[in-house]
Protein backbone atom coordinates (compact mmCIF):
# COMPACT_ATOMS: atom_id res chain seq x y z
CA UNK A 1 153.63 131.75 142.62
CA UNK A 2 150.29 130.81 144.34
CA UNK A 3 148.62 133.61 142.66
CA UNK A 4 149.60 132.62 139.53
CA UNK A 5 148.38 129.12 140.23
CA UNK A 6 145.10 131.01 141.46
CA UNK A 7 144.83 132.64 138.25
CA UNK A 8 145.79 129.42 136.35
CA UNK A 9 142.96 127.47 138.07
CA UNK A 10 140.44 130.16 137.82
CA UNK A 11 140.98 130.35 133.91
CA UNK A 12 140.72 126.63 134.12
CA UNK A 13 137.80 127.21 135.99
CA UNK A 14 135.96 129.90 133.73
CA UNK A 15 137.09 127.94 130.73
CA UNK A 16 135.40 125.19 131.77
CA UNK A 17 132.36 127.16 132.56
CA UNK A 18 132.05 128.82 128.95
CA UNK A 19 132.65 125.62 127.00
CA UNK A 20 129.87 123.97 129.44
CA UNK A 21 127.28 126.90 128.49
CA UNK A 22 128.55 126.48 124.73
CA UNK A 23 128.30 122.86 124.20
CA UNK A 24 125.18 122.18 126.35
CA UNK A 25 123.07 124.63 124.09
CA UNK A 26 124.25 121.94 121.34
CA UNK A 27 123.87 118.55 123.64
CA UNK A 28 120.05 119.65 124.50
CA UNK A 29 119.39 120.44 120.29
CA UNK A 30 120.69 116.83 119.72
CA UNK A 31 118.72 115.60 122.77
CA UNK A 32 115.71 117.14 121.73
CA UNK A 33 116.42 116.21 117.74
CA UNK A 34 116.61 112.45 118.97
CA UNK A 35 113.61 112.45 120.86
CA UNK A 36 112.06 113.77 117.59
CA UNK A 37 113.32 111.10 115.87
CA UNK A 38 112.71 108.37 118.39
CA UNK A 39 109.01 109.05 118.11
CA UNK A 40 109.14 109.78 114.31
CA UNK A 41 110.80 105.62 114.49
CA UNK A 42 108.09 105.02 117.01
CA UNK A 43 105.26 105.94 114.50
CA UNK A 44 106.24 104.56 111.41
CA UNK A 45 106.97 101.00 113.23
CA UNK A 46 103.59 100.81 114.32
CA UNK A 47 102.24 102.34 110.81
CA UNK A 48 104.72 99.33 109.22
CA UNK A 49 102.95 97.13 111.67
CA UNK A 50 99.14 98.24 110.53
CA UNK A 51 100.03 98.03 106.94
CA UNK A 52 101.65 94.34 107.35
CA UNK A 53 98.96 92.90 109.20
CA UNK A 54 96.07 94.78 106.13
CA UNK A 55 98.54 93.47 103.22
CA UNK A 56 98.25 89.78 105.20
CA UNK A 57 94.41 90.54 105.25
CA UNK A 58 94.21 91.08 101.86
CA UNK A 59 96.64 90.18 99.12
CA UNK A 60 95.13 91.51 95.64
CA UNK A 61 97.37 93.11 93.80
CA UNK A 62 95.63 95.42 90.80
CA UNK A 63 97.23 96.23 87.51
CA UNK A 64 97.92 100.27 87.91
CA UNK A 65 100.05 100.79 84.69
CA UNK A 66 100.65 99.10 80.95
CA UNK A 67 103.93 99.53 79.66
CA UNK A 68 104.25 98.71 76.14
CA UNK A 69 107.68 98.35 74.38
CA UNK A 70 107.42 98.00 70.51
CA UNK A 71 110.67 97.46 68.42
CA UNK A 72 109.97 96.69 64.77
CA UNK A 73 110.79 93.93 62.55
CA UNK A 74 112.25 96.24 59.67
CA UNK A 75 114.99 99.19 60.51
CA UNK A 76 113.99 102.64 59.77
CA UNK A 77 115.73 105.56 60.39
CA UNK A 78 116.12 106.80 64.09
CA UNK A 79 112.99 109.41 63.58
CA UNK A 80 111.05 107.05 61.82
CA UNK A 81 111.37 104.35 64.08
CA UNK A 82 110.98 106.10 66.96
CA UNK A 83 107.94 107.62 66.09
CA UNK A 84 106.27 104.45 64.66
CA UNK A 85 107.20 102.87 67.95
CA UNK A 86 105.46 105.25 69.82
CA UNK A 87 101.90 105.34 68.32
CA UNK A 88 102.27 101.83 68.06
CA UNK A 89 102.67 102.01 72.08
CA UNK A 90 100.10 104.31 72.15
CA UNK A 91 97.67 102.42 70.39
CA UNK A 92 98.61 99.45 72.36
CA UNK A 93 98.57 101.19 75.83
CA UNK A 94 94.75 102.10 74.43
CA UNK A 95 94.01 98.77 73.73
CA UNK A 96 95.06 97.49 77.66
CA UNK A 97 93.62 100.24 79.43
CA UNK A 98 90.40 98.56 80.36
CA UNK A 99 92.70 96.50 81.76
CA UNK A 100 94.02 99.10 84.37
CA UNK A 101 92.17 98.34 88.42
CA UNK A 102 91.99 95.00 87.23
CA UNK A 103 93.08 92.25 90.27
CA UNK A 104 96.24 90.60 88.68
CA UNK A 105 94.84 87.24 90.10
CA UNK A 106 91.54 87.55 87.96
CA UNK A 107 93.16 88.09 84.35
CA UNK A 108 94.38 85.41 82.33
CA UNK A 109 97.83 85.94 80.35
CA UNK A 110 96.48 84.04 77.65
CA UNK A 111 93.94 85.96 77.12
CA UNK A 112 96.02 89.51 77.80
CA UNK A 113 98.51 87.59 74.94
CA UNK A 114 95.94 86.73 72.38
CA UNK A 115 94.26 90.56 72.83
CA UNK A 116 97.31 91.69 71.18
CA UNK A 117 99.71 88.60 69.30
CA UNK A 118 99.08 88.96 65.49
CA UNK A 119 96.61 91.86 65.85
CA UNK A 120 96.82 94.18 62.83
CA UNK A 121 97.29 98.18 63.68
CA UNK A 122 97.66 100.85 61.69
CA UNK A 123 100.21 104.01 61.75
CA UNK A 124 100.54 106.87 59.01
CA UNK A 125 98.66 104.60 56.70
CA UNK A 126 100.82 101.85 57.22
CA UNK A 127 99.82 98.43 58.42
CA UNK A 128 101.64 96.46 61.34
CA UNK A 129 101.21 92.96 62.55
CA UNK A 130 101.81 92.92 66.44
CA UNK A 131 103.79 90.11 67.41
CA UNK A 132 104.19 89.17 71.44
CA UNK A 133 108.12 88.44 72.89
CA UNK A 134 107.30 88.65 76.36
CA UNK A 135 104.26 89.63 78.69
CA UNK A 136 105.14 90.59 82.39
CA UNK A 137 101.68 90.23 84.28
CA UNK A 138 101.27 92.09 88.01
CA UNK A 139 100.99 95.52 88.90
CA UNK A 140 102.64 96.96 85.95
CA UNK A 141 101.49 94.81 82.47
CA UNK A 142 104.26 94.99 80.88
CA UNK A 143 104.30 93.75 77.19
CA UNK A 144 107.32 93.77 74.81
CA UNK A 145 106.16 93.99 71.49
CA UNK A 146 107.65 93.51 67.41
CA UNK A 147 106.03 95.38 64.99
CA UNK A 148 105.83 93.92 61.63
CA UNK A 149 105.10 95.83 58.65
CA UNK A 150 102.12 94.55 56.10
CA UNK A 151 101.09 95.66 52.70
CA UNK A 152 100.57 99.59 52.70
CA UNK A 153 97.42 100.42 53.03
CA UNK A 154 95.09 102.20 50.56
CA UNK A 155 93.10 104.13 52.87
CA UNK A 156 91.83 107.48 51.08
């Protein structure tokens, strides 16, 4: 009987021994993987920090994209419509780009709206009066447009 309660206690014993080896190879990876990450947190605090205090320094935001949005006034067919609306975009993404590294603060919406309201533009030798719904003014210009269709035009 005691040996068997020998044996039982050194299994135990040796049990407890492998599943120590096994389990702290994995305790020091996570140890070591939360260290990494501690210092990774660490960093990008203090880089959250830097770029809080420069934003607080200066607060000019600069127009880095147009994004024009043209429906038009008269239905075409899918095709059609989709590829007026997009050299109309075009045309009117070409028109804003000076626009683009502007300061937000500096550029007057009125000014943005008459550039384009009622401005006269011309795809596949068709006419089309620009009319302004809406004009979203900060870092993206964002202008929803209607196209209207004039007279054809007798370009030869």
């Amino acid at each position: 009987m005691r040996k068997q309660i020998a044996m039982l206690i050194l299994g135990a014993i040796i049990g407890m021994a492998v599943t120590a080896i096994r389990v702290g190879g994995q305790v020091d990876v996570l140890w070591i993987e939360n260290s990494r990450l501690l210092d990774e947190l660490r960093s990008r605090t203090e880089r959250l920090r830097l770029l809080e205090a420069q934003i607080s320094k200066q607060c000019y935001l600069r127009v880095t994209s147009v994004e024009p949005h043209v429906s038009l006034k008269r239905a075409f067919n899918s095709a059609e419509a989709q590829s007026i609306c997009l050299a109309v975009e075009r045309q009117i993404a070409e028109i804003l780009s000076p626009l683009l590294g502007k300061e937000v603060k500096s550029l007057d919406p009125t000014l943005v709206m008459q550039i384009l309201d009622q401005r006269r533009v011309q795809v596949n030798k068709q006419n089309y009066e620009l009319l302004i719904k809406t004009l979203i003014l900060s870092e993206r210009l964002v202008v929803y447009v209607e196209a209207k269709p004039l007279a054809i035009a007798m370009d030869s």
